[in-house]
N, C-alpha and C. Protein backbone atom coordinates (compact mmCIF):
# COMPACT_ATOMS: atom_id res chain seq x y z
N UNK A 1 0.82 -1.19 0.00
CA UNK A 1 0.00 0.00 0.00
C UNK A 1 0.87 1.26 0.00
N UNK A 2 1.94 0.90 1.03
CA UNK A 2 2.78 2.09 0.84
C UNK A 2 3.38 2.99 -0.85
N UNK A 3 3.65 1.54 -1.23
CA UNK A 3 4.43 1.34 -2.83
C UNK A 3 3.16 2.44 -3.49
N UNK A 4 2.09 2.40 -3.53
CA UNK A 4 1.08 3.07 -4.15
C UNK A 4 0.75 4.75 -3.79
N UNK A 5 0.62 4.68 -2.45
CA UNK A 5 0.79 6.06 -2.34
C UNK A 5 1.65 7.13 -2.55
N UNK A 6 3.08 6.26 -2.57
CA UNK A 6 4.62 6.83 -3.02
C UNK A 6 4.13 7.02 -4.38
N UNK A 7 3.66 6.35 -5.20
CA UNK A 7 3.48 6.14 -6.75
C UNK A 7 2.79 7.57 -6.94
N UNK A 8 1.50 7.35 -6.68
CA UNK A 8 0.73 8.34 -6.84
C UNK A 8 0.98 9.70 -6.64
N UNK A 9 2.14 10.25 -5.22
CA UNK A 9 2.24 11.35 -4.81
C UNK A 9 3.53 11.44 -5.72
N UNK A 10 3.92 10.74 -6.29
CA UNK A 10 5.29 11.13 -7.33
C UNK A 10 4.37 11.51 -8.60
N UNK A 11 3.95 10.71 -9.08
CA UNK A 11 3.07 10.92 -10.33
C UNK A 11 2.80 12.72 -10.30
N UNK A 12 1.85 13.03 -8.84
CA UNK A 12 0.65 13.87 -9.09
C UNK A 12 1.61 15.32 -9.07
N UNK A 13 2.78 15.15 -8.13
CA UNK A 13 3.77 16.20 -7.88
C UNK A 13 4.69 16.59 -9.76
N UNK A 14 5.27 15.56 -10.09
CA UNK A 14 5.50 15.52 -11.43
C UNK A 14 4.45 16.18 -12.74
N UNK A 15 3.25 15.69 -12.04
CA UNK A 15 2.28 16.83 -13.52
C UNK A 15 1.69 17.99 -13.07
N UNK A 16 1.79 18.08 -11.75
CA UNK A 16 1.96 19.79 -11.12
C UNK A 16 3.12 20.36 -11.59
N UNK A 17 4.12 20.00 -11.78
CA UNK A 17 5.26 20.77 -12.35
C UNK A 17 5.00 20.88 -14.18
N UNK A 18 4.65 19.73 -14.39
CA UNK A 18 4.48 20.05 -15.67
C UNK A 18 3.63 21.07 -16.04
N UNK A 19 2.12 21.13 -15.56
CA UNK A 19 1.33 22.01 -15.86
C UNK A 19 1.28 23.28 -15.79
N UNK A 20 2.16 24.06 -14.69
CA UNK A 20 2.71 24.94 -14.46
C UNK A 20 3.71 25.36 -15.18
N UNK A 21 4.59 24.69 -15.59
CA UNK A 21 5.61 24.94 -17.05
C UNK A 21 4.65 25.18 -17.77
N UNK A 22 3.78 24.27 -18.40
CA UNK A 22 2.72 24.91 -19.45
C UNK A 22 2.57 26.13 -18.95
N UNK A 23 1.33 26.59 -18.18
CA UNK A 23 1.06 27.68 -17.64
C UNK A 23 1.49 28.46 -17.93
N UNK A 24 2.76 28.68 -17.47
CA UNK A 24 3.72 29.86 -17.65
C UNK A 24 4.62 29.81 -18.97
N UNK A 25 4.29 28.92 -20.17
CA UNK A 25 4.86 29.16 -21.12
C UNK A 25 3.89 29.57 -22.07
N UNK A 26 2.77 29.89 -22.09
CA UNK A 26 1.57 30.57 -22.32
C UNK A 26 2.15 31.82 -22.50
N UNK A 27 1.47 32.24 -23.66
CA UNK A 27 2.13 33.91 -25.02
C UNK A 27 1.23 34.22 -24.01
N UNK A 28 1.26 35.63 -23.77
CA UNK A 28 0.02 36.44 -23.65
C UNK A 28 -0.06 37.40 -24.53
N UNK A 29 -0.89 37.63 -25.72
CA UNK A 29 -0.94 38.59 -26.89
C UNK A 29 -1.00 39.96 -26.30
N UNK A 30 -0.80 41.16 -27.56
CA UNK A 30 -1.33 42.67 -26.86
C UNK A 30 -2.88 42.11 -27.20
N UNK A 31 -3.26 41.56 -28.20
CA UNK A 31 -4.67 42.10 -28.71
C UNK A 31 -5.72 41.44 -27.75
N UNK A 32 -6.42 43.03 -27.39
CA UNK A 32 -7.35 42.55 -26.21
C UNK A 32 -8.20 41.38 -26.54
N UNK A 33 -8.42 41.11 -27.96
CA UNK A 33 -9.51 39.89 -28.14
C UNK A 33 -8.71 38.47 -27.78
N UNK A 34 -7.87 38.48 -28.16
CA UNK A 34 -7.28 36.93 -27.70
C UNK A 34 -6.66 36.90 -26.54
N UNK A 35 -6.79 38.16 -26.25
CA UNK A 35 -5.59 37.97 -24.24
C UNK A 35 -6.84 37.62 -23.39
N UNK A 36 -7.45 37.98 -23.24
CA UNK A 36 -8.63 36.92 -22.43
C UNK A 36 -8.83 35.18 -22.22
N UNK A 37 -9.06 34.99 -23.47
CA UNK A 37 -9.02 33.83 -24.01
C UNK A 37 -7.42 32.71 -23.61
N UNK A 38 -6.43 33.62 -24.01
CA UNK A 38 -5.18 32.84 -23.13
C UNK A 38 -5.23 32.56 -22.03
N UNK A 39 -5.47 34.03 -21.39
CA UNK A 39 -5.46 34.17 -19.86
C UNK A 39 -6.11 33.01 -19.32
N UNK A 40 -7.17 33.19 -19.91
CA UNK A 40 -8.35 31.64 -18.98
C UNK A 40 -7.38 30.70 -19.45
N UNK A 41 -6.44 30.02 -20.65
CA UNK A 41 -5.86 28.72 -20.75
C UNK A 41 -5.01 28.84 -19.63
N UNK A 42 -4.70 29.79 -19.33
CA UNK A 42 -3.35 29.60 -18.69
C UNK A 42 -4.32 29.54 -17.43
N UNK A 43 -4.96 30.24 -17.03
CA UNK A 43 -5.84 29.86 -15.54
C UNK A 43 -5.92 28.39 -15.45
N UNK A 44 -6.38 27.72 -16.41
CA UNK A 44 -6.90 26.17 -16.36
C UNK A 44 -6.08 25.38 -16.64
N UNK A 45 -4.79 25.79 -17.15
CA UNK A 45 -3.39 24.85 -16.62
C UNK A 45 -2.93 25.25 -14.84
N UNK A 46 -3.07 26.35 -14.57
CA UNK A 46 -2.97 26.60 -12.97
C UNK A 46 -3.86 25.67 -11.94
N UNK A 47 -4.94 25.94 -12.56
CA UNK A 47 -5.79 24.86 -11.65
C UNK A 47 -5.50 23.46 -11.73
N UNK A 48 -5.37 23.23 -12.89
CA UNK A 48 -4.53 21.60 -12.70
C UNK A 48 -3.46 21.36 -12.39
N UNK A 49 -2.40 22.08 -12.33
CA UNK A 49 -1.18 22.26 -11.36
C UNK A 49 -1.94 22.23 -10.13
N UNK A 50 -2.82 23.13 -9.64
CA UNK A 50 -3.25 23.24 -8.54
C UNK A 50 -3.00 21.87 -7.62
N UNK A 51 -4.46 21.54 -8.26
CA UNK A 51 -5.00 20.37 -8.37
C UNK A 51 -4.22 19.30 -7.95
N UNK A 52 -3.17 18.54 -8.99
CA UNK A 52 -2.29 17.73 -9.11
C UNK A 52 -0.99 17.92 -7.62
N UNK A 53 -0.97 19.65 -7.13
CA UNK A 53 0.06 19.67 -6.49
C UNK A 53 -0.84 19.13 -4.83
N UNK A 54 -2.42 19.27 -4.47
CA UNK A 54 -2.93 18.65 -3.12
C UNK A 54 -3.40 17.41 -3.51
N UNK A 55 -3.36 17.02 -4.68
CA UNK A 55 -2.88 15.47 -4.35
C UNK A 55 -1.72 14.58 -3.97
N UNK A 56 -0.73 15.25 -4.08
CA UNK A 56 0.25 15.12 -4.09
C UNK A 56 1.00 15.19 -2.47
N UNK A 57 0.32 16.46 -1.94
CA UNK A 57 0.52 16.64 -0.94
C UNK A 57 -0.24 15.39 0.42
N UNK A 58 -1.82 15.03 -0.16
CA UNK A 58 -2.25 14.51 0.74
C UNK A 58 -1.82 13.00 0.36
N UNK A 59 -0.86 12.80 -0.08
CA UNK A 59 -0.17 11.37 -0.40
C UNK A 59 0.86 11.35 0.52
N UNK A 60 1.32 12.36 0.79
CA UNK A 60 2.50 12.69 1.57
C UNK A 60 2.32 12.87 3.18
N UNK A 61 1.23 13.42 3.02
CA UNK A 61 0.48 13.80 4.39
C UNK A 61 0.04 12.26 5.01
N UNK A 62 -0.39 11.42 4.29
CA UNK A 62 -0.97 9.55 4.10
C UNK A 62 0.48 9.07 4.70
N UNK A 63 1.37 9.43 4.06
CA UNK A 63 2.38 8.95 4.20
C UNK A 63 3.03 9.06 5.57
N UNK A 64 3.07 10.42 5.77
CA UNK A 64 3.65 10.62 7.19
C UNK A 64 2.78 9.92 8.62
N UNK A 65 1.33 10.19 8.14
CA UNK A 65 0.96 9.51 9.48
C UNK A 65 1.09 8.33 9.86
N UNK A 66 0.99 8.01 8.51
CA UNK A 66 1.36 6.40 8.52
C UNK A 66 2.90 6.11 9.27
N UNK A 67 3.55 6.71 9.40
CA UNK A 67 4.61 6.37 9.73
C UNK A 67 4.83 6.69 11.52
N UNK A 68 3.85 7.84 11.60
CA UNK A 68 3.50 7.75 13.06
C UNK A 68 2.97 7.18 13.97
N UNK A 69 2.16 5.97 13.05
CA UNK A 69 1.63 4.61 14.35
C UNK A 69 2.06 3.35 14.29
């Protein structure tokens, strides 16, 4: 069980970094019509960084208590 939660919190930490590279490699145009439209992509690669980075965390968090009983 352990082997799995290690898995998972490596996985979820690894495509939080990725998504966030995306994120932030996101153009942002001058032209007001398409800078909106980025902006939100790049919001919705943030949130899946988000995302990916408290799973990651509560694998870790699994992990530690586990190690406290």
């Amino acid at each position: 069980m352990i082997f799995w939660i290690n898995l998972m919190g490596l996985v979820a930490t690894g495509l939080a970094a990725v998504f966030w590279l995306i994120a932030a490699s996101i153009r942002v145009p001058d032209n007001i019509d398409t800078f909106i439209g980025e902006l939100q992509r790049a919001g919705r690669w943030n949130a899946a960084g988000g995302l990916a980075a408290c799973l990651g965390f509560t694998c870790q968090a699994a992990l530690f208590l586990m190690n406290l009983t």
